[in-house]
Protein backbone atom coordinates (compact mmCIF):
# COMPACT_ATOMS: atom_id res chain seq x y z
CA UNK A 1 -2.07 3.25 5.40
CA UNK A 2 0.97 5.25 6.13
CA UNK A 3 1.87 3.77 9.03
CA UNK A 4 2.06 0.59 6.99
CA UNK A 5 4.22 1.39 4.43
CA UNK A 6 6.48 3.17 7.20
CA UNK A 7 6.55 0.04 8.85
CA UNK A 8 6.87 -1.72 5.78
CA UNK A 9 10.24 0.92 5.04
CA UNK A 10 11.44 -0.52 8.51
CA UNK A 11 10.48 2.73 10.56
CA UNK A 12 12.74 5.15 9.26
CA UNK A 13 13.97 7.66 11.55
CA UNK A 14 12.72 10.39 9.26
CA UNK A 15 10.36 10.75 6.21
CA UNK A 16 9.95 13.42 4.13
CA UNK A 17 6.42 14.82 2.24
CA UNK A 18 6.39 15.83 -1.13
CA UNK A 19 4.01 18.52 -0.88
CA UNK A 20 2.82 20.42 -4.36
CA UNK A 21 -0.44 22.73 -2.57
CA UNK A 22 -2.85 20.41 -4.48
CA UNK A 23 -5.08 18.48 -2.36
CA UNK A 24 -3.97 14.64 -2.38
CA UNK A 25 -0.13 15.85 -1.17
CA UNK A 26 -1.92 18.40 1.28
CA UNK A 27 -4.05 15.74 2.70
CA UNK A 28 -1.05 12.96 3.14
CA UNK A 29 1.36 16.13 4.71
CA UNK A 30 -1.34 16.75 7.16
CA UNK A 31 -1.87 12.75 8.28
CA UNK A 32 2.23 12.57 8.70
CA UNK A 33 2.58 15.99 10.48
CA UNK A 34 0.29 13.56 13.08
CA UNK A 35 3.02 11.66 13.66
CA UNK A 36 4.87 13.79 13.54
CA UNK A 37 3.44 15.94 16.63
CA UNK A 38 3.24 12.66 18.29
CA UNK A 39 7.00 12.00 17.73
CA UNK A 40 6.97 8.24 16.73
CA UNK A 41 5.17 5.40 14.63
CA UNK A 42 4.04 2.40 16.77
CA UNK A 43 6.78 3.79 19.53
CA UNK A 44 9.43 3.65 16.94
CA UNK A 45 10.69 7.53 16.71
CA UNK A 46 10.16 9.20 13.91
CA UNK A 47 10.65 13.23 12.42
CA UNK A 48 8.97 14.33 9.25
CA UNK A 49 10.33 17.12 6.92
CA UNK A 50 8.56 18.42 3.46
CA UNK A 51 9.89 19.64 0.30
CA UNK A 52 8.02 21.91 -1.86
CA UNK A 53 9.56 21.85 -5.77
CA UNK A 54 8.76 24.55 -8.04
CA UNK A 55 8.76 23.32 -11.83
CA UNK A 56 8.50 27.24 -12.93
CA UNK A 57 5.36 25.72 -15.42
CA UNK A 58 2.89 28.66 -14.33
CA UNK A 59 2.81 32.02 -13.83
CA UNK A 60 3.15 32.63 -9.85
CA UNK A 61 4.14 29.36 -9.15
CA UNK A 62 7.03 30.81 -6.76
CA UNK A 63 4.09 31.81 -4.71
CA UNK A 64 2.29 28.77 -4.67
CA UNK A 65 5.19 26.91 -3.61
CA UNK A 66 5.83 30.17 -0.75
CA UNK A 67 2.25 29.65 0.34
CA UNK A 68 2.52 25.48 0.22
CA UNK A 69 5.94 25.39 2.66
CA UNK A 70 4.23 28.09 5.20
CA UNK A 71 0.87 26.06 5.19
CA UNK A 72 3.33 22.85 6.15
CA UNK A 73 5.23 24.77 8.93
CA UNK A 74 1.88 25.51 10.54
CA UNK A 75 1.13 21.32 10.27
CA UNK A 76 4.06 21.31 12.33
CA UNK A 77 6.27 19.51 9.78
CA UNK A 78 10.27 21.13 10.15
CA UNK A 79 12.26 21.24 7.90
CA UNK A 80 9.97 22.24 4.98
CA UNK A 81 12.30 22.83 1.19
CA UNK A 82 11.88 24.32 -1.83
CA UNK A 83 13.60 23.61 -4.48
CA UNK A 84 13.05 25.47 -7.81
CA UNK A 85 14.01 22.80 -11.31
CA UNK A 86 14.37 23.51 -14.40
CA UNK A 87 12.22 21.44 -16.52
CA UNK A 88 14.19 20.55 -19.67
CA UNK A 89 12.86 20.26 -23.21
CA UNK A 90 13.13 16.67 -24.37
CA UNK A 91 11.74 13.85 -26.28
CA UNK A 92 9.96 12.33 -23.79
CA UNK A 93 7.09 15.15 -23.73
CA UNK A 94 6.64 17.86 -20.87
CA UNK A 95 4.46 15.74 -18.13
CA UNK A 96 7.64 12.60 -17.94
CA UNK A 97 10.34 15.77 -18.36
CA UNK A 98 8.69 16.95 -15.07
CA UNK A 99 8.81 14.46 -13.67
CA UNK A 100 12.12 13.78 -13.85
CA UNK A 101 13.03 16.69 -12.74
CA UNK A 102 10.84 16.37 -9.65
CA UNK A 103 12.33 12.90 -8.44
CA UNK A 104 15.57 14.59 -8.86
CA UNK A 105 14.86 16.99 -6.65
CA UNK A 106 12.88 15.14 -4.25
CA UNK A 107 15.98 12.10 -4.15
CA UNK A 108 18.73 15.25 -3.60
CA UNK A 109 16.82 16.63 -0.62
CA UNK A 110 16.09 13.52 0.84
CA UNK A 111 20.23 12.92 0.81
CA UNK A 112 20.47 16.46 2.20
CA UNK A 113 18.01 15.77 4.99
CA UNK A 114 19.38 11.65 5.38
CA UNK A 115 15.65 11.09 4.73
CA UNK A 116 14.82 6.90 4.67
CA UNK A 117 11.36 7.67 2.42
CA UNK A 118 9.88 10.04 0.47
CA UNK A 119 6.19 10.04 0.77
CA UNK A 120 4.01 10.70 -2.16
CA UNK A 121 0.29 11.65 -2.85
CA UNK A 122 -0.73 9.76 -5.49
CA UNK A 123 -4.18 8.21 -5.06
CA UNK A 124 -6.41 5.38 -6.42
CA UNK A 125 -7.65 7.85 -8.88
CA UNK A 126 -4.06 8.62 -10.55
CA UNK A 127 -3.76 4.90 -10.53
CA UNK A 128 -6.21 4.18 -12.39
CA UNK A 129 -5.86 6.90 -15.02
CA UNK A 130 -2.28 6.04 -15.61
CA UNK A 131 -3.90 2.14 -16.63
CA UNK A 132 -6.82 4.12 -18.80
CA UNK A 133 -3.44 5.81 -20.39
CA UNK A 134 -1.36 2.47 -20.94
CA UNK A 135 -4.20 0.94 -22.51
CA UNK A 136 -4.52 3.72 -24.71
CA UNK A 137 -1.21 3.64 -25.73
CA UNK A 138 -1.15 -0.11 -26.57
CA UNK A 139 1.78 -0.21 -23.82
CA UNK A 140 2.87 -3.46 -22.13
CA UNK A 141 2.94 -5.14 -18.51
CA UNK A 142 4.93 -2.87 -16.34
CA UNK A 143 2.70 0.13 -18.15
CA UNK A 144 -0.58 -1.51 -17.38
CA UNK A 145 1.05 -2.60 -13.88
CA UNK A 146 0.71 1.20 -13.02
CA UNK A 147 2.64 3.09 -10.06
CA UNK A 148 4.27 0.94 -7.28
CA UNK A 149 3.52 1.33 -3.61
CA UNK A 150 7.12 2.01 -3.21
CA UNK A 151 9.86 1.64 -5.32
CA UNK A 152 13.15 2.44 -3.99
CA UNK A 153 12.57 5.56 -1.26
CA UNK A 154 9.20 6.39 -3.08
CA UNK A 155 6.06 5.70 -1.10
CA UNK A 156 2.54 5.86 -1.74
CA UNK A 157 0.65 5.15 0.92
CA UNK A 158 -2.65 6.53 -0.52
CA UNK A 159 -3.02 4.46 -3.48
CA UNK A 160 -5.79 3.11 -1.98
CA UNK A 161 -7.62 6.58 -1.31
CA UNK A 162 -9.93 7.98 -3.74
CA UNK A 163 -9.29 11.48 -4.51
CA UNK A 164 -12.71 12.28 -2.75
CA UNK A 165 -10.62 11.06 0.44
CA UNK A 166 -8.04 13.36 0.12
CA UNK A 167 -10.34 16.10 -0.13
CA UNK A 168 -12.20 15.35 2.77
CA UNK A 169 -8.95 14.91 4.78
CA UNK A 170 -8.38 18.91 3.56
CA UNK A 171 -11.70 19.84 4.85
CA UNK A 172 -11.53 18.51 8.26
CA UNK A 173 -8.28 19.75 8.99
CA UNK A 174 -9.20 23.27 7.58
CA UNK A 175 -7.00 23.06 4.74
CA UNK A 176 -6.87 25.02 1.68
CA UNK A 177 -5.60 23.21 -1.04
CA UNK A 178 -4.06 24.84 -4.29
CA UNK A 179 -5.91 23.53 -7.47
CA UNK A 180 -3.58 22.95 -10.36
CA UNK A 181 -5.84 24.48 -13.58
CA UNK A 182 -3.40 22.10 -16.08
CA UNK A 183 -5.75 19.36 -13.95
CA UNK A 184 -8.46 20.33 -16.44
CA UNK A 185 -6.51 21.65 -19.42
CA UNK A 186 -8.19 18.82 -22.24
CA UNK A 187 -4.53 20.05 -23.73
CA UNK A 188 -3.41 16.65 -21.18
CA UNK A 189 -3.89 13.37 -22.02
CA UNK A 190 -4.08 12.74 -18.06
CA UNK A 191 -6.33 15.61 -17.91
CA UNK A 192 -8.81 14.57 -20.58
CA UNK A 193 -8.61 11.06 -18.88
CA UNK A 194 -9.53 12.66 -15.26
CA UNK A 195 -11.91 14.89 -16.27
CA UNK A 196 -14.08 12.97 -19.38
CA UNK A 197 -12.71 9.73 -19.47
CA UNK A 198 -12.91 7.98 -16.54
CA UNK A 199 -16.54 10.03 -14.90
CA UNK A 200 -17.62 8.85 -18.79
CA UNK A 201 -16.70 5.20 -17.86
CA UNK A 202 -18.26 5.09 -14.24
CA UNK A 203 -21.50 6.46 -15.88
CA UNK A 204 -21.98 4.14 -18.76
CA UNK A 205 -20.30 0.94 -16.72
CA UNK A 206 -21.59 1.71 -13.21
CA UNK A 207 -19.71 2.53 -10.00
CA UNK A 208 -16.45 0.96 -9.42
CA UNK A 209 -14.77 1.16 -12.37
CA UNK A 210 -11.37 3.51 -10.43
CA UNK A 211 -11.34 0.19 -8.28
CA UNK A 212 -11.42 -1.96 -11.05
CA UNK A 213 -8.92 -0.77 -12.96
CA UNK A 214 -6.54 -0.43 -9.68
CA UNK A 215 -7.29 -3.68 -8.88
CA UNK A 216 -5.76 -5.08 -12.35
CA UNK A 217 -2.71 -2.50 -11.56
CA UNK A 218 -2.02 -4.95 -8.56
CA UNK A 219 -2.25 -7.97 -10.59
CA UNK A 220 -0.30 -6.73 -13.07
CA UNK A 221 2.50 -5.72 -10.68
CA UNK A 222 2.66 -9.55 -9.70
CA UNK A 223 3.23 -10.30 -13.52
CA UNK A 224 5.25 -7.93 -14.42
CA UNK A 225 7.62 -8.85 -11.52
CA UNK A 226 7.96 -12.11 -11.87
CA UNK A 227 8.83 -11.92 -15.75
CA UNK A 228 11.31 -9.20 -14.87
CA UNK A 229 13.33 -11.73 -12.47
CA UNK A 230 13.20 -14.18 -14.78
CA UNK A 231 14.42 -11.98 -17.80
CA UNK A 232 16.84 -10.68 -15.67
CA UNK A 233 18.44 -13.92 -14.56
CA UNK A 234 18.30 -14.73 -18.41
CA UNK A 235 20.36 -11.58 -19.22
CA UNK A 236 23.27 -12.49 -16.68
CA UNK A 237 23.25 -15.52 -17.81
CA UNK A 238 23.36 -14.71 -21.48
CA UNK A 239 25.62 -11.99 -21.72
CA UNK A 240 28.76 -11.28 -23.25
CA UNK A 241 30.24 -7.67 -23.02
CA UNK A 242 33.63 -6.62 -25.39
CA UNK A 243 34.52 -2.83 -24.46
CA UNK A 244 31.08 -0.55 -24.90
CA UNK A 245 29.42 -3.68 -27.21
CA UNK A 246 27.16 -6.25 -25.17
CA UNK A 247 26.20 -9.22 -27.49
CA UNK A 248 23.60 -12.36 -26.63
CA UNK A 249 23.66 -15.90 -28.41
CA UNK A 250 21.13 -16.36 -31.11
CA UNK A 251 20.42 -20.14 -30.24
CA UNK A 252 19.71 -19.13 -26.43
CA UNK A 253 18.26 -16.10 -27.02
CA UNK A 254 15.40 -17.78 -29.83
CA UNK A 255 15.42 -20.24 -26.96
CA UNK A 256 13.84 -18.50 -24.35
CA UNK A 257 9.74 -17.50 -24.33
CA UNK A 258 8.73 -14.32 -26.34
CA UNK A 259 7.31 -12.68 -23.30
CA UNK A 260 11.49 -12.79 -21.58
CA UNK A 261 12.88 -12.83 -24.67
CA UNK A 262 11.93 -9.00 -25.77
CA UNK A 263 12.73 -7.86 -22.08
CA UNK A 264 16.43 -9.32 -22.40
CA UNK A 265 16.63 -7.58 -25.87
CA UNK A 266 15.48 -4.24 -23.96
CA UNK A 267 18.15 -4.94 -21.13
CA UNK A 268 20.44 -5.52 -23.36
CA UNK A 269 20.03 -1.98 -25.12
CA UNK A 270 19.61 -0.19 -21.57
CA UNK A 271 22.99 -1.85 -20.85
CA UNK A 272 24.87 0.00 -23.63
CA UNK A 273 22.86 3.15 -22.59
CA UNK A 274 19.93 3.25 -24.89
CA UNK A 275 16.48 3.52 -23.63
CA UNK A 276 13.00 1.59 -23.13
CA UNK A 277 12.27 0.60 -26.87
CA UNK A 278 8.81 0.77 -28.03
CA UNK A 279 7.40 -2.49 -28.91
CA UNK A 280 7.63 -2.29 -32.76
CA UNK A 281 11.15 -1.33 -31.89
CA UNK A 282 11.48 -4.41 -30.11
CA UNK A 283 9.54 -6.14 -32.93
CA UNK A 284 12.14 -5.11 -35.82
CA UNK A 285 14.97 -6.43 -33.43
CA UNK A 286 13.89 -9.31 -32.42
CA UNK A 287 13.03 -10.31 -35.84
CA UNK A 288 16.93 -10.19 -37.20
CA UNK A 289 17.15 -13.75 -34.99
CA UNK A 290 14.94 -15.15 -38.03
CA UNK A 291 17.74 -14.14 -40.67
CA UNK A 292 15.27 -12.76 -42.91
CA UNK A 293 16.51 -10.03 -44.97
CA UNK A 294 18.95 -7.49 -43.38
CA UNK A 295 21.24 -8.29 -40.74
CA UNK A 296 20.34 -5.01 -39.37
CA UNK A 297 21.32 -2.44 -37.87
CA UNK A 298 18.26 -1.89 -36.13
CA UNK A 299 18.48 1.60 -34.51
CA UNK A 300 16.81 1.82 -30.87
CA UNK A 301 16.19 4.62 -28.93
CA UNK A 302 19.09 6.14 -27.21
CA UNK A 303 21.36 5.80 -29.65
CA UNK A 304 22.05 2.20 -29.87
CA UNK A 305 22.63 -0.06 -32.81
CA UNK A 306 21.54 -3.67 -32.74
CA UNK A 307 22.75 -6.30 -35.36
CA UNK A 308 23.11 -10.32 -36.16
CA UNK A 309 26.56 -11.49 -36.76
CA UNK A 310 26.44 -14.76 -38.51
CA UNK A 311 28.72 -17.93 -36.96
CA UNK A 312 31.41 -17.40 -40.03
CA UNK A 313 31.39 -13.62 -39.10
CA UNK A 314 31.99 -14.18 -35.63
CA UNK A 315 34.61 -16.77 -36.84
CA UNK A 316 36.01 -14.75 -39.16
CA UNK A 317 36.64 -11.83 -36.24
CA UNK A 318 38.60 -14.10 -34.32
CA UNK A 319 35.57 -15.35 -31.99
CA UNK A 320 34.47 -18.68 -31.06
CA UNK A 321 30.97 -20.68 -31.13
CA UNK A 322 28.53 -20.27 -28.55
CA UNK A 323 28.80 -23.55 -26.48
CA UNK A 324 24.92 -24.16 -27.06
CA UNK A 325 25.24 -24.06 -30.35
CA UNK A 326 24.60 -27.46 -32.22
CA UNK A 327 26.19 -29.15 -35.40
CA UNK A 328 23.58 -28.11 -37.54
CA UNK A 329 23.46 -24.59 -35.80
CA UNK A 330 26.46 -23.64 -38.50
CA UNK A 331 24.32 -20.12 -39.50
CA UNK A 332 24.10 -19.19 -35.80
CA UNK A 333 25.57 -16.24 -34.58
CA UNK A 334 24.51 -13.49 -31.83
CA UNK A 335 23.43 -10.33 -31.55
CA UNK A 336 25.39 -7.34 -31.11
CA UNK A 337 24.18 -3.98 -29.10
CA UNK A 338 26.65 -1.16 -29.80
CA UNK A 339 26.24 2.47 -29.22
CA UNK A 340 26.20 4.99 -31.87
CA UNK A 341 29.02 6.89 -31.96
CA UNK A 342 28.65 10.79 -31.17
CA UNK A 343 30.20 13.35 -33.60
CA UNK A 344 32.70 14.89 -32.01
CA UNK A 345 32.16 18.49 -31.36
């Protein structure tokens, strides 16, 4: 498993393992500190350093994080990081804020260290939780699609693990892994999903049900992909930026299939620096292309505006028609993302 997604990664000269205590990170820290005793992957050289970040969440957690970087030196794995984050209070609830934080952390000391991956310990288990979670949030594809393998320098190489795995790996190599109690706190969504949900689901349903459910992740991914290229190539092809505004062509844009046209209406709002809309966001949007009612604005999250201009508005600005637009296409127009402005302060 890791050796595929190093060689997958092209063999990077050095990887670093991001290492919390808890038993799935332990477990993947002590299968790369293998390698890295040995010195290379499939004879291509390779070094393996850790980083240890401290999100200052519990009480003692500087001595976790003390105890995790000293249990990683013995592995053998040099140089071993901590870095302490601040985990800020936003919006987006204390679990994603977290994890922000952590990838920000883990991306910095992977510049610091010219690291070519960042390994991760996320297991078939977490996978299929975080599909139990999209599905209980009514989310869409790239939700349900769950966690990548890899996505940039993130690497997971034991999504295919159960958690029993990891645990195992622990044991044999005389490990003691750190148990993080907000695992079971039923104040989690995730934890509530770990610790009733899922064991509730593989006793009613039967065995299998983790696979299942990380099996549809995969399919998913395939989806979710393909509909992102295409809504992508739709965007560039459909946009029309003036200053901070980006604005598509109604015709084109009513045009294309629902599925791509409510991801080019969320590029379009990430463009002008809003964020992922929630689908009866998207909803109230998208419905200002039937010219029912107001011509918006629609507000989105981020702090973005979205409105239809009418053809005699955008004539009456000094703009011209879109070229798709047909004779009988006089009440066609586009739609216009703008920013909100911020008071000044």
């Amino acid at each position: 498993m890791l050796q595929d997604a190093l060689a997958g990664a092209g063999y990077p000269e050095r990887v670093l393992v991001a290492c919390s205590g808890g038993p799935d990170s332990l477990a993947l820290a002590a299968v790369a500190a293998y390698f890295a005793r040995r010195g290379h992957v499939d004879g291509h050289p390779v070094s393996v350093g850790a980083v240890v970040v401290d999100h200052q969440l519990q009480h003692g957690s500087a001595e976790i994080a003390e105890k995790t970087a000293a249990t990683l030196g013995q592995l053998g794995i040099a140089p071993v990081l901590i870095r302490t984050v601040d985990v800020a209070a936003t919006g987006m609830g204390p679990e994603a804020a977290a994890r922000e934080a952590r990838h920000a952390a883990l991306e910095a000391a992977a510049d610091e260290l010219d690291a070519g991956v960042i390994l991760l310990g996320h297991t078939l288990d977490d996978q299929a939780e975080q599909v139990l979670l999209g599905l209980a949030r009514g989310s869409g594809t790239r939700s349900l699609a769950g966690m990548r393998p890899d996505r940039g320098r993130l690497f997971r190489p034991f999504l295919g693990l159960r958690r029993a795995d990891t645990l195992e790996i622990c044991d044999v190599e005389g490990l003691e892994p750190w148990h993080d109690p907000s695992n079971a706190d039923p104040a989690f969504a995730r934890s509530r999903t770990r610790v009733e949900v899922l064991p509730m689901l593989e006793e009613k349903l039967g065995p299998g049900v983790a696979e299942s459910l990380a099996r549809t992740a995969a399919i998913l991914q395939l989806d979710a992909d393909y509909l992102e290229a295409v809504a992508e190539d739709a965007f560039g092809r459909l946009r029309q930026q003036s200053g901070d505004e980006i604005s598509l062509p109604e015709t084109s844009l009513r045009g294309l299939a629902p599925a791509v046209r409510f991801r080019v209406i969320a590029k379009a709002a990430a463009a002008v620096g809003g964020q992922q809309p929630s689908y009866q966001r998207l909803l109230a949007a998208e419905a200002l292309l039937r010219r029912q009612g107001s011509a918006g604005p629609v507000q989105l999250p981020g702090g973005v505006n979205v409105y239809r201009l009418s053809l005699a508005e955008l004539l009456a600005e000094g703009g011209s028609a879109p070229a798709d637009v047909p004779r009988e296409g006089a009440r066609c127009g586009k739609l216009v993302f703008r920013p909100q402005k911020r008071p000044q302060t």
